[in-house]
PDB file of N, CA and C in Angstrom:
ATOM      1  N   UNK A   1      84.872 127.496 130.307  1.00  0.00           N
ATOM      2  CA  UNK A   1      84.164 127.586 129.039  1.00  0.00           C
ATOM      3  C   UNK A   1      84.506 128.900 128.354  1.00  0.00           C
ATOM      4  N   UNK A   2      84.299 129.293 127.111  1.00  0.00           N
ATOM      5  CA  UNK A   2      84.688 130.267 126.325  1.00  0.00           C
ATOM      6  C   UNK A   2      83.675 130.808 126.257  1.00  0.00           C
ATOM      7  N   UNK A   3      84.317 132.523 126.341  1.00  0.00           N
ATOM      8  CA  UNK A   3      83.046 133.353 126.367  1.00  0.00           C
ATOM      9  C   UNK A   3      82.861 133.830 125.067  1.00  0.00           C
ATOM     10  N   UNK A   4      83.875 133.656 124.202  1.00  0.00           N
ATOM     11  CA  UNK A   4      83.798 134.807 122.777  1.00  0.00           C
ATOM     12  C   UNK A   4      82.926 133.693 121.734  1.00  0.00           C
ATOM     13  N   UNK A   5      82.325 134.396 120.941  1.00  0.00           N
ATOM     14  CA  UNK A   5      81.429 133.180 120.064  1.00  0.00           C
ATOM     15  C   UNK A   5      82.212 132.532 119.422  1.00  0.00           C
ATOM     16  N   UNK A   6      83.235 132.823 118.724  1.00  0.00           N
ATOM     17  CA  UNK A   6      84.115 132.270 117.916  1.00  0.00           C
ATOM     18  C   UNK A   6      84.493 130.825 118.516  1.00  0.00           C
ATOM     19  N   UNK A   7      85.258 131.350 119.987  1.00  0.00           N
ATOM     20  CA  UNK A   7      85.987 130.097 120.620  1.00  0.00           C
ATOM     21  C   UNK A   7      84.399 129.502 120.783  1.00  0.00           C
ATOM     22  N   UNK A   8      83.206 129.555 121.320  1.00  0.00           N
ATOM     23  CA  UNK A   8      82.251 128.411 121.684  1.00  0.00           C
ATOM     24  C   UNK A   8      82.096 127.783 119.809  1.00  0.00           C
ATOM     25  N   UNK A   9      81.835 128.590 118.942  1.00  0.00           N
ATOM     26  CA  UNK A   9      81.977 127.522 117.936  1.00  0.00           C
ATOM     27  C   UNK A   9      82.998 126.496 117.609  1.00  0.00           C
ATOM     28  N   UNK A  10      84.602 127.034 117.763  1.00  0.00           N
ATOM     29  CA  UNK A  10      85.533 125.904 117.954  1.00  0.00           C
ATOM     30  C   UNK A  10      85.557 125.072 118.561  1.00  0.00           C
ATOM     31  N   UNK A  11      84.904 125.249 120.138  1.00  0.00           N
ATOM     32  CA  UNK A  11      84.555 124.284 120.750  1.00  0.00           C
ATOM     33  C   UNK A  11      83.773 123.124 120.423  1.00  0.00           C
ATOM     34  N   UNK A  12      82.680 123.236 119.791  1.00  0.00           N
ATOM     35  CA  UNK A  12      81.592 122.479 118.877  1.00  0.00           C
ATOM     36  C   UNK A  12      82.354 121.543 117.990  1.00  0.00           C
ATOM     37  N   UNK A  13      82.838 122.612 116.826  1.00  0.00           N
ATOM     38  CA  UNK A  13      83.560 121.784 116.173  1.00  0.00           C
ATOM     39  C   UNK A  13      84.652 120.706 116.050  1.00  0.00           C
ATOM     40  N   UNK A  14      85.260 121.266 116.465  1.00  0.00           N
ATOM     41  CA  UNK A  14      86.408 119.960 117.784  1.00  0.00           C
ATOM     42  C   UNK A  14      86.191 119.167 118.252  1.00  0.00           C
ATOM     43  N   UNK A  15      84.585 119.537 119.123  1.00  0.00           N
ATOM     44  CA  UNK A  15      83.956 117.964 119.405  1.00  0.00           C
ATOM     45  C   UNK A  15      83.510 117.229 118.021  1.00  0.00           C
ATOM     46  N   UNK A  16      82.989 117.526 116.991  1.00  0.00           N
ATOM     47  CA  UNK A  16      82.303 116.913 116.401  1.00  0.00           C
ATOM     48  C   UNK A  16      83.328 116.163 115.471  1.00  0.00           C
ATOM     49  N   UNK A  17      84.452 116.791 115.255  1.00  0.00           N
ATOM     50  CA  UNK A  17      86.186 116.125 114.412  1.00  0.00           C
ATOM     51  C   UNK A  17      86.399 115.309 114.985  1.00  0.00           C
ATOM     52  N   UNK A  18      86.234 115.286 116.617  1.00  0.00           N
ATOM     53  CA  UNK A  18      86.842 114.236 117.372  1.00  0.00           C
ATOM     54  C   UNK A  18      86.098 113.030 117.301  1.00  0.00           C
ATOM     55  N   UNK A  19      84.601 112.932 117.172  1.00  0.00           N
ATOM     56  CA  UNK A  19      83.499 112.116 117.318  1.00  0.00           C
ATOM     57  C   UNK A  19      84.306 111.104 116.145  1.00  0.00           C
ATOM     58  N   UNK A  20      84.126 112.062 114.824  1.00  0.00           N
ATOM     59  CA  UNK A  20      84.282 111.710 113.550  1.00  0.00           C
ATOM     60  C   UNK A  20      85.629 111.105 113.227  1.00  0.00           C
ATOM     61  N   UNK A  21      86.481 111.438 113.986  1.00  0.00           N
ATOM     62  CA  UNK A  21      88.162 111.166 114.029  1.00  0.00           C
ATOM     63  C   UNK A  21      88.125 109.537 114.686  1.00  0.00           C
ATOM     64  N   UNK A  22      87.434 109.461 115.640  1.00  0.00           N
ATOM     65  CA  UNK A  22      86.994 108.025 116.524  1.00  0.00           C
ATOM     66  C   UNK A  22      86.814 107.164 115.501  1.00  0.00           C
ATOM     67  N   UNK A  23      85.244 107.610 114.799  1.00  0.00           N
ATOM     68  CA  UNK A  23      84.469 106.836 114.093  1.00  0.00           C
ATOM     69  C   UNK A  23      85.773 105.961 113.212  1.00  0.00           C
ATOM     70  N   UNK A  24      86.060 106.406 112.345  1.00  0.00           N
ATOM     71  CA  UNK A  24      87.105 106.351 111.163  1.00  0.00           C
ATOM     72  C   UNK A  24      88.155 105.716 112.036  1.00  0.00           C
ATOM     73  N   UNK A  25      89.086 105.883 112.913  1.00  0.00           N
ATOM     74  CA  UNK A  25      89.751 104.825 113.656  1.00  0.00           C
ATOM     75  C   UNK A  25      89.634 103.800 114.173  1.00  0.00           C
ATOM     76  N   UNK A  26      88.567 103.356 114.957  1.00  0.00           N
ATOM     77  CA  UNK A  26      87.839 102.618 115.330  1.00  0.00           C
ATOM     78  C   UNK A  26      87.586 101.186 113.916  1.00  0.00           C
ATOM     79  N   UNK A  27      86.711 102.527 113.031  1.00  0.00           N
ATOM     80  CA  UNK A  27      86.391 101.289 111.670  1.00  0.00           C
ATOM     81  C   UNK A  27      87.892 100.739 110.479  1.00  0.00           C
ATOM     82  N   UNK A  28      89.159 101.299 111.031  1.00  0.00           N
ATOM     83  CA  UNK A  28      90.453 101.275 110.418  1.00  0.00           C
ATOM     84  C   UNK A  28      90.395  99.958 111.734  1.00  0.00           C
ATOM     85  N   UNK A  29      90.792  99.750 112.752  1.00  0.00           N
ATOM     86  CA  UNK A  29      91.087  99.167 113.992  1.00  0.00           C
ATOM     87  C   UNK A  29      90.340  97.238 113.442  1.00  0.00           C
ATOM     88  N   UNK A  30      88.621  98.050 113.521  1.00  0.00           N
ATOM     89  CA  UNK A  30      88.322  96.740 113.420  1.00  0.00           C
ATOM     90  C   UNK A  30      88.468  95.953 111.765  1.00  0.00           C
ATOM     91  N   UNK A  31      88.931  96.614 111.161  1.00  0.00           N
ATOM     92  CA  UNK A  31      88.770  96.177 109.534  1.00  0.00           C
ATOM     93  C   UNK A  31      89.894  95.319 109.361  1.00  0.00           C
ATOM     94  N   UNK A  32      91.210  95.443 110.217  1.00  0.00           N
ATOM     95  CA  UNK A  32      92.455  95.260 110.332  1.00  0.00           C
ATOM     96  C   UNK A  32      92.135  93.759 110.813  1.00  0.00           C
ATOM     97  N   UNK A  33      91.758  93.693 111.989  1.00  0.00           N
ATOM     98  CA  UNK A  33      91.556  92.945 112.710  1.00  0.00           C
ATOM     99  C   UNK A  33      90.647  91.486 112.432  1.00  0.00           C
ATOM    100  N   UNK A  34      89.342  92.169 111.852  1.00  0.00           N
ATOM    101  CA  UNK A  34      89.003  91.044 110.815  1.00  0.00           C
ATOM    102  C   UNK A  34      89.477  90.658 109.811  1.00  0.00           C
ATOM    103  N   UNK A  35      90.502  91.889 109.139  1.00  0.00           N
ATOM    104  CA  UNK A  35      91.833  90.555 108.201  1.00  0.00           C
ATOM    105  C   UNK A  35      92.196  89.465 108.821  1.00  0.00           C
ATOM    106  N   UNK A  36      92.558  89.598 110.175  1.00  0.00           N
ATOM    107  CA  UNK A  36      93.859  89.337 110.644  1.00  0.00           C
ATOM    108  C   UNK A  36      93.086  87.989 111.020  1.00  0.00           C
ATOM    109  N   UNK A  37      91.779  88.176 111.250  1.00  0.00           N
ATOM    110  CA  UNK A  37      90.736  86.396 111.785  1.00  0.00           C
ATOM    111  C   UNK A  37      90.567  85.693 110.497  1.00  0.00           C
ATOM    112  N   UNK A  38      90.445  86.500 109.530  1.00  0.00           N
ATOM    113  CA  UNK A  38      89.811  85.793 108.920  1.00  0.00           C
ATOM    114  C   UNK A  38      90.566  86.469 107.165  1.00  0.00           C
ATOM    115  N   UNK A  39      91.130  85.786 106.542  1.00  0.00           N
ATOM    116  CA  UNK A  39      91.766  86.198 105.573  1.00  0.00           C
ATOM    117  C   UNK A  39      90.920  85.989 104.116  1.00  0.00           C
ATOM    118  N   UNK A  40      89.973  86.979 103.459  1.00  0.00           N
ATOM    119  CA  UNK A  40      89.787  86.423 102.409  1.00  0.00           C
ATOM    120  C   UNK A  40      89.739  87.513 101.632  1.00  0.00           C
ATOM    121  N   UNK A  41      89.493  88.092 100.544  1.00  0.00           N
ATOM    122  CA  UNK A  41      89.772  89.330  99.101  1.00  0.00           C
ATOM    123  C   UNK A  41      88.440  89.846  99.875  1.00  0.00           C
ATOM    124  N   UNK A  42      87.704  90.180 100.330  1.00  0.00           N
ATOM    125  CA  UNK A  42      86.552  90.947 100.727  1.00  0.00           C
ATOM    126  C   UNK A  42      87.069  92.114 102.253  1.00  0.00           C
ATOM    127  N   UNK A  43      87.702  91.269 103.101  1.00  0.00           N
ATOM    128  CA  UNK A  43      88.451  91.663 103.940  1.00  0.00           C
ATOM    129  C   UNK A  43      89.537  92.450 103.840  1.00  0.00           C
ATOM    130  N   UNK A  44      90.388  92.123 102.771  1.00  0.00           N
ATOM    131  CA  UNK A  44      91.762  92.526 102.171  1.00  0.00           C
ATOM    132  C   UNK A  44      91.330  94.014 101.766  1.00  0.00           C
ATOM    133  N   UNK A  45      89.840  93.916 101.030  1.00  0.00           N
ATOM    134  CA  UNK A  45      90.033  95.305 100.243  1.00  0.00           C
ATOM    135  C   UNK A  45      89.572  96.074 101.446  1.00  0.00           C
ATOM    136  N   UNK A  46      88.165  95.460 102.045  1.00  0.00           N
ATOM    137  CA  UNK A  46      87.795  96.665 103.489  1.00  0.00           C
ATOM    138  C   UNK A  46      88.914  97.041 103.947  1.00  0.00           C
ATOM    139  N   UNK A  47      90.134  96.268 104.769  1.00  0.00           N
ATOM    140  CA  UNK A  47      90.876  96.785 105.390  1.00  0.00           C
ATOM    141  C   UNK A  47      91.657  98.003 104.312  1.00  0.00           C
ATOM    142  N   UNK A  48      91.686  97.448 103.062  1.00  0.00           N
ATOM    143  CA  UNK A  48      93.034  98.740 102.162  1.00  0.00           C
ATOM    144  C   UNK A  48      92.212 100.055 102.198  1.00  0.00           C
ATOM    145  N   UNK A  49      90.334 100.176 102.016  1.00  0.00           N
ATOM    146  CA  UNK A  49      89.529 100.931 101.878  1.00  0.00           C
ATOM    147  C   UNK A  49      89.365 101.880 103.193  1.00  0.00           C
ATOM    148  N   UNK A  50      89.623 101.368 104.449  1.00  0.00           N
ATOM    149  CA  UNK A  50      90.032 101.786 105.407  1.00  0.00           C
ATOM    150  C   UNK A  50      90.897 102.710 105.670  1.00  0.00           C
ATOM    151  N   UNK A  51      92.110 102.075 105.126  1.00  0.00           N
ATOM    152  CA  UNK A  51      93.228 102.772 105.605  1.00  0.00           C
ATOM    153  C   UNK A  51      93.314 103.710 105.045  1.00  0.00           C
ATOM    154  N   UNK A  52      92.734 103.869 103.023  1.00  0.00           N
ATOM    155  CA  UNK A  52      93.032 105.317 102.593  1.00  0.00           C
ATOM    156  C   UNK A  52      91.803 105.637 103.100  1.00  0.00           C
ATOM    157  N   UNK A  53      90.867 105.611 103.636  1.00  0.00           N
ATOM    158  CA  UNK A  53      89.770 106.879 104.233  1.00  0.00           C
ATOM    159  C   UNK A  53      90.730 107.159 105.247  1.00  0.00           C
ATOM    160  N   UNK A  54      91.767 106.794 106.234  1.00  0.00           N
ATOM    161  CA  UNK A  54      92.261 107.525 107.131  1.00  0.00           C
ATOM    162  C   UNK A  54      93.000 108.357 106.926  1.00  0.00           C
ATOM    163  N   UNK A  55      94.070 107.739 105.893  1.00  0.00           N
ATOM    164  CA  UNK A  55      95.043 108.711 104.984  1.00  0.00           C
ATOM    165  C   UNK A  55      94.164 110.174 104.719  1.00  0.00           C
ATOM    166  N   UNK A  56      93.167 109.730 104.118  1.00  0.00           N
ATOM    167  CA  UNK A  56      92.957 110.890 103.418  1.00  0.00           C
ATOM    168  C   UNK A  56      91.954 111.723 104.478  1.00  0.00           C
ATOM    169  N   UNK A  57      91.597 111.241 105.311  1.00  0.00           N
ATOM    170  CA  UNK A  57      91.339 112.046 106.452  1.00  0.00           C
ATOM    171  C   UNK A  57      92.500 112.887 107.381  1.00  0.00           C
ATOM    172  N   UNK A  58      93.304 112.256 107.240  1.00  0.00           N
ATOM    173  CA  UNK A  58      94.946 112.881 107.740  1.00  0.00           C
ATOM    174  C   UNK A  58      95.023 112.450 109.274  1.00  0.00           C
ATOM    175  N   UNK A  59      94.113 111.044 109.510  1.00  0.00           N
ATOM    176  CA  UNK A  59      94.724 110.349 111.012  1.00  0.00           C
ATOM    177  C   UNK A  59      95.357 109.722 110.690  1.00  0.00           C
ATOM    178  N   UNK A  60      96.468 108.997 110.095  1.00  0.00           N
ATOM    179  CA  UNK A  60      97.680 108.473 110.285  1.00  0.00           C
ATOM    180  C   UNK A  60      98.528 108.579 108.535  1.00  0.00           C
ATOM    181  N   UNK A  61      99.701 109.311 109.051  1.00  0.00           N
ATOM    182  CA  UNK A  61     100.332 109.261 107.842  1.00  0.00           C
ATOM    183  C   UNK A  61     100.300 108.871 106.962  1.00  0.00           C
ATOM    184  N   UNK A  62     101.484 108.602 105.873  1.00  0.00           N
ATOM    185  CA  UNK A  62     101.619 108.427 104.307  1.00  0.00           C
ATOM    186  C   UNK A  62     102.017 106.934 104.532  1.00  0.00           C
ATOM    187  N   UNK A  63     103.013 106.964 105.602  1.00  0.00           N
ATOM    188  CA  UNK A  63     104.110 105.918 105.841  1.00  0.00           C
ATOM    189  C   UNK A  63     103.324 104.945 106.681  1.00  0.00           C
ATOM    190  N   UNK A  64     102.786 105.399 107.609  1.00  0.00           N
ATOM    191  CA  UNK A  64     101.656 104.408 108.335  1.00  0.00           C
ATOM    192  C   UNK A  64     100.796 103.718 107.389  1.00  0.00           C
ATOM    193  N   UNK A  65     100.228 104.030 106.544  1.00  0.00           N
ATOM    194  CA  UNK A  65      99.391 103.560 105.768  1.00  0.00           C
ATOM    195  C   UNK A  65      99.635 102.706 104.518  1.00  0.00           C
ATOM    196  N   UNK A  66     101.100 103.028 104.186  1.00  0.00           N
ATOM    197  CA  UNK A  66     101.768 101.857 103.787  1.00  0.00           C
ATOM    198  C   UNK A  66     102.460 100.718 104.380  1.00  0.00           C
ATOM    199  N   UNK A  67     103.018 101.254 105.469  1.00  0.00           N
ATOM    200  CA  UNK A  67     103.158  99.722 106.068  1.00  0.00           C
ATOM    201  C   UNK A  67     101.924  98.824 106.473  1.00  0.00           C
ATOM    202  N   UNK A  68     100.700  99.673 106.810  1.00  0.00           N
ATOM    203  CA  UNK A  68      99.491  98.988 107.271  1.00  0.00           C
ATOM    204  C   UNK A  68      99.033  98.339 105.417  1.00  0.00           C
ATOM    205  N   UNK A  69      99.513  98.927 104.583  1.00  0.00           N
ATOM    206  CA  UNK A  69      98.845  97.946 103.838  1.00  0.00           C
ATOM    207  C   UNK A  69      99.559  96.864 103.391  1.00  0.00           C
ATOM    208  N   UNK A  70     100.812  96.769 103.275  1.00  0.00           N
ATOM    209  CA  UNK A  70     101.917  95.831 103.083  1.00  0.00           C
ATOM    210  C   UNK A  70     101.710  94.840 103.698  1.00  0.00           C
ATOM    211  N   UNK A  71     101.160  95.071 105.176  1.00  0.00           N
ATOM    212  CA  UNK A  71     101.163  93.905 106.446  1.00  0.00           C
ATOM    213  C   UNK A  71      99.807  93.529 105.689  1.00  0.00           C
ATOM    214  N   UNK A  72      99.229  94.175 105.950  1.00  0.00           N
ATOM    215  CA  UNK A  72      97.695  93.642 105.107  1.00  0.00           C
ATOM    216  C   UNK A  72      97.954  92.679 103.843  1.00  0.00           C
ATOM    217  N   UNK A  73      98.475  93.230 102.486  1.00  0.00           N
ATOM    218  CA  UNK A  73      99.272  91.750 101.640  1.00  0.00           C
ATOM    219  C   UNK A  73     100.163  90.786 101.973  1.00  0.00           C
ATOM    220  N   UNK A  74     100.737  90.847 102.973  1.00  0.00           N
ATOM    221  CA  UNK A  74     101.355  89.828 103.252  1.00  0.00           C
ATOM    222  C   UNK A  74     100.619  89.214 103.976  1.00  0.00           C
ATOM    223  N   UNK A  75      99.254  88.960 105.001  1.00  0.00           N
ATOM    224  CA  UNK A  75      98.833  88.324 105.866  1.00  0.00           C
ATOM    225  C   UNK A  75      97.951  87.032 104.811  1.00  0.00           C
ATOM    226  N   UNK A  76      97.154  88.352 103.611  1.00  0.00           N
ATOM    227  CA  UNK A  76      97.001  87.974 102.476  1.00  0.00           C
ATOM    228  C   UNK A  76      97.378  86.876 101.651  1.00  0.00           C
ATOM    229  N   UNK A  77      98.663  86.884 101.677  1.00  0.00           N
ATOM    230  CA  UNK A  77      99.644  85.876 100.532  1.00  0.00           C
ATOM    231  C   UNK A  77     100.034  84.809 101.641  1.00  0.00           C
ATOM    232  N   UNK A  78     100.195  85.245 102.881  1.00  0.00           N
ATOM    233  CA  UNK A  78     100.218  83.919 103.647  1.00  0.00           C
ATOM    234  C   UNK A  78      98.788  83.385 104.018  1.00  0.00           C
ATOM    235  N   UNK A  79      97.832  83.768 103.780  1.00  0.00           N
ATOM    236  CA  UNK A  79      96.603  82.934 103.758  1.00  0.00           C
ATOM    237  C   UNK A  79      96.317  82.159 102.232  1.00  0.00           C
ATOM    238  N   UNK A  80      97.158  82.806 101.079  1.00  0.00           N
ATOM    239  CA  UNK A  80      96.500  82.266  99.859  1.00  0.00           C
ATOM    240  C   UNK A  80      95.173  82.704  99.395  1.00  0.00           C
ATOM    241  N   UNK A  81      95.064  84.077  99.698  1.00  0.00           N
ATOM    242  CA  UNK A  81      93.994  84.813  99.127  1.00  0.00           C
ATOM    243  C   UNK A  81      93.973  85.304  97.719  1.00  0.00           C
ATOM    244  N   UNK A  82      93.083  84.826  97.003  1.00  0.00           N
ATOM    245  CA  UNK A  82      93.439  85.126  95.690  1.00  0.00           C
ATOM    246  C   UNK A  82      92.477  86.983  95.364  1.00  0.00           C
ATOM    247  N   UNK A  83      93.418  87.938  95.289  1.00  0.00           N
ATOM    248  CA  UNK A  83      92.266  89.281  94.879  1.00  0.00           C
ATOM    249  C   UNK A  83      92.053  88.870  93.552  1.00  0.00           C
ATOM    250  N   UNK A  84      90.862  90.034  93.567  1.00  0.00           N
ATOM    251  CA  UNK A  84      89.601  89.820  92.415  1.00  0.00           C
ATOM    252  C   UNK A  84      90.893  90.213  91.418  1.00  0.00           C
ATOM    253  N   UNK A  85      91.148  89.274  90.388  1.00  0.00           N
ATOM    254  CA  UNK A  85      92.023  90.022  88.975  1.00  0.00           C
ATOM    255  C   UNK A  85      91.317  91.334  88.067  1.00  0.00           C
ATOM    256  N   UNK A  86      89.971  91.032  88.290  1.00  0.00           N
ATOM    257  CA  UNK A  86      89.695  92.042  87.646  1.00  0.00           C
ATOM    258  C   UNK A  86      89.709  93.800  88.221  1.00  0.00           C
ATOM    259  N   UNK A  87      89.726  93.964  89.624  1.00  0.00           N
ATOM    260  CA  UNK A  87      90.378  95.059  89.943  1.00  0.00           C
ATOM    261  C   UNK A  87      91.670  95.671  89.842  1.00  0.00           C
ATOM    262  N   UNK A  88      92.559  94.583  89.757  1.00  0.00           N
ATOM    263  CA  UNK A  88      94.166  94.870  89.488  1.00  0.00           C
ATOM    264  C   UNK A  88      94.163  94.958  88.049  1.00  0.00           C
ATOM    265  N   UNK A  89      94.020  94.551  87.348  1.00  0.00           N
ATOM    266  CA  UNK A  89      94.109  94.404  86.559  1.00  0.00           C
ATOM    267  C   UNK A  89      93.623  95.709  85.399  1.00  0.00           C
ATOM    268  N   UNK A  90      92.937  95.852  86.022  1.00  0.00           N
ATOM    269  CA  UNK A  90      92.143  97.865  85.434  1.00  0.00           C
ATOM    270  C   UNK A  90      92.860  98.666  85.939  1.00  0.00           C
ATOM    271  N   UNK A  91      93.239  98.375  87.048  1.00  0.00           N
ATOM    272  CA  UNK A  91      94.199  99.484  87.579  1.00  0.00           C
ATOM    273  C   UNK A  91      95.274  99.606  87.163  1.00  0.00           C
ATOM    274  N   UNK A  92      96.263  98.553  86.417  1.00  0.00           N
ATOM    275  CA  UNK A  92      97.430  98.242  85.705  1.00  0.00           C
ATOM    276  C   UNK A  92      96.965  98.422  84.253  1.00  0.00           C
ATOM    277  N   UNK A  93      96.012  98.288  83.418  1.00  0.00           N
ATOM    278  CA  UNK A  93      95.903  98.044  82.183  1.00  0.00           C
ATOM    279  C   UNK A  93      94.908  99.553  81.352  1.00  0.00           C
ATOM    280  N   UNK A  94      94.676 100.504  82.338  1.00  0.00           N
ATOM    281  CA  UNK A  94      93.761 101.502  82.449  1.00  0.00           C
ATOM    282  C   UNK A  94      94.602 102.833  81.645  1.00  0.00           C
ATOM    283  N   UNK A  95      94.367 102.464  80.357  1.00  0.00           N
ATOM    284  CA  UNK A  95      95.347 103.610  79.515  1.00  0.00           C
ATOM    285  C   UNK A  95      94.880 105.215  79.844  1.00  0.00           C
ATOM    286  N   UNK A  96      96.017 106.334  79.859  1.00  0.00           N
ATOM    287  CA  UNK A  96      95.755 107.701  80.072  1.00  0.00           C
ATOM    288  C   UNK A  96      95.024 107.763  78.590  1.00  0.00           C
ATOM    289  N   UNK A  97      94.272 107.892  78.410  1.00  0.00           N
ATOM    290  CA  UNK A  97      93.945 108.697  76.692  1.00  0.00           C
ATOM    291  C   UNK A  97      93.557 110.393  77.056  1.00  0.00           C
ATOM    292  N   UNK A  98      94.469 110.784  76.199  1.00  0.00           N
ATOM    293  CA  UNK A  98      94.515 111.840  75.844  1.00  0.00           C
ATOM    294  C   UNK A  98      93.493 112.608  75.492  1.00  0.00           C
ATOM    295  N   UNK A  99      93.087 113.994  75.822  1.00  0.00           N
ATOM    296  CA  UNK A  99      91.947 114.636  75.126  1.00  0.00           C
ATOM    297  C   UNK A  99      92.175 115.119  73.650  1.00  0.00           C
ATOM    298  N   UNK A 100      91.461 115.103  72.658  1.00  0.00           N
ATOM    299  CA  UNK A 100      92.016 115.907  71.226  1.00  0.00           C
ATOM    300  C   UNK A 100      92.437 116.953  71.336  1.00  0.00           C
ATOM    301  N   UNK A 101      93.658 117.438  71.126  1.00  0.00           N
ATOM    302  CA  UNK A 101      94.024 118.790  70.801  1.00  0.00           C
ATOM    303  C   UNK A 101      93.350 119.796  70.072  1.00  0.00           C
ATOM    304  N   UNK A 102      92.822 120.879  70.202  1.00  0.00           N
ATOM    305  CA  UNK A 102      92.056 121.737  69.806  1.00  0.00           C
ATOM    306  C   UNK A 102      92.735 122.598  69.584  1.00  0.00           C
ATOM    307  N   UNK A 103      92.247 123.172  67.610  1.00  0.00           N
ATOM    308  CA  UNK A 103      92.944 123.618  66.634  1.00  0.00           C
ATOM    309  C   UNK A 103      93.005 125.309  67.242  1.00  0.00           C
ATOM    310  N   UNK A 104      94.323 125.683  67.052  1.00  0.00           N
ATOM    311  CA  UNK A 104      94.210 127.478  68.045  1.00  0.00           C
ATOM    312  C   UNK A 104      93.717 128.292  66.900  1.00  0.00           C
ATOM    313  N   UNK A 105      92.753 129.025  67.462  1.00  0.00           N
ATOM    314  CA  UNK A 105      91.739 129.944  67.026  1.00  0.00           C
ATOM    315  C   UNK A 105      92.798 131.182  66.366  1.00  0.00           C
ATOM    316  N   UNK A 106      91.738 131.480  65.064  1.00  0.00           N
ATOM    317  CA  UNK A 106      92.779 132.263  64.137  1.00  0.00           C
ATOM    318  C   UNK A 106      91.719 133.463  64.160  1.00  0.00           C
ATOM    319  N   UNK A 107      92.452 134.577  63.591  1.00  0.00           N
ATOM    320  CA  UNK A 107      91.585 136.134  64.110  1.00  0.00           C
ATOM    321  C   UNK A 107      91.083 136.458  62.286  1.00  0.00           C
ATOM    322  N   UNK A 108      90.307 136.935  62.350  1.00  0.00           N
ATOM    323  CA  UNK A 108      89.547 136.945  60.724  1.00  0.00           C
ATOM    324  C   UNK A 108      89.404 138.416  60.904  1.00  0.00           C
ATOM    325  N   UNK A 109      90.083 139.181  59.632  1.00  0.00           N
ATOM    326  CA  UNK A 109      89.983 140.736  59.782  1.00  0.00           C
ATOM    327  C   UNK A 109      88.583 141.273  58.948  1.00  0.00           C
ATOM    328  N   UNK A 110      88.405 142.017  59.963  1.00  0.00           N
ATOM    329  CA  UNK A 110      87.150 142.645  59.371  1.00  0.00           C
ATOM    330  C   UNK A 110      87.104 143.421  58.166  1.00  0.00           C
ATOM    331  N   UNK A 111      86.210 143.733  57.316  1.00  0.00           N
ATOM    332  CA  UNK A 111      86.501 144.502  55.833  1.00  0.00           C
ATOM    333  C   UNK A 111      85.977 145.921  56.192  1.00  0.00           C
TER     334      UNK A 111
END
């Protein structure tokens, strides 16, 4: 065991990443898996919703997480799952608008 406080707090914390590192794999594992039984747009998105909480947790790569979602649309398109159009569809049709340009401030001389 560690005697310096520092290392017993790393210790703590490490456990508690790891707990949390589980959790999040585990719920990537089974989300996959109930695609894989049962194919329908509710499933499709848990599992994609999954995979970027892992991404963005940083347990499995950029590249992992695209092939895991690829396999995920294709299990998809071989079940004949139709996704909601209206999520794709915002996501494709979702214009950048611009903020107004704001006129640059001019200096007024004092009398």
């Amino acid at each position: 065991m560690p005697i310096i406080k520092s290392a017993k707090k790393r210790v703590r914390v490490a456990r508690k990443a790891a707990i949390r590192n589980t959790k999040v794999k585990r719920g990537l594992k089974v989300a996959i898996k109930n695609l894989g039984a049962k194919p329908s747009a509710e499933t499709h998105s848990k599992a994609q919703s999954r995979v970027d909480i892992a991404l963005k947790k940083k347990l499995i790569s950029k590249r992992k997480a695209a092939r895991l979602k690829q396999r995920a649309a294709a299990v998809s398109k071989q079940a004949n799952v139709k996704l909601s159009p209206a999520k794709t569809a915002a996501k494709k049709a979702a214009p950048k608008t611009a903020a107004p340009k704001k006129k640059p401030a001019t200096k007024t001389k004092k009398a």
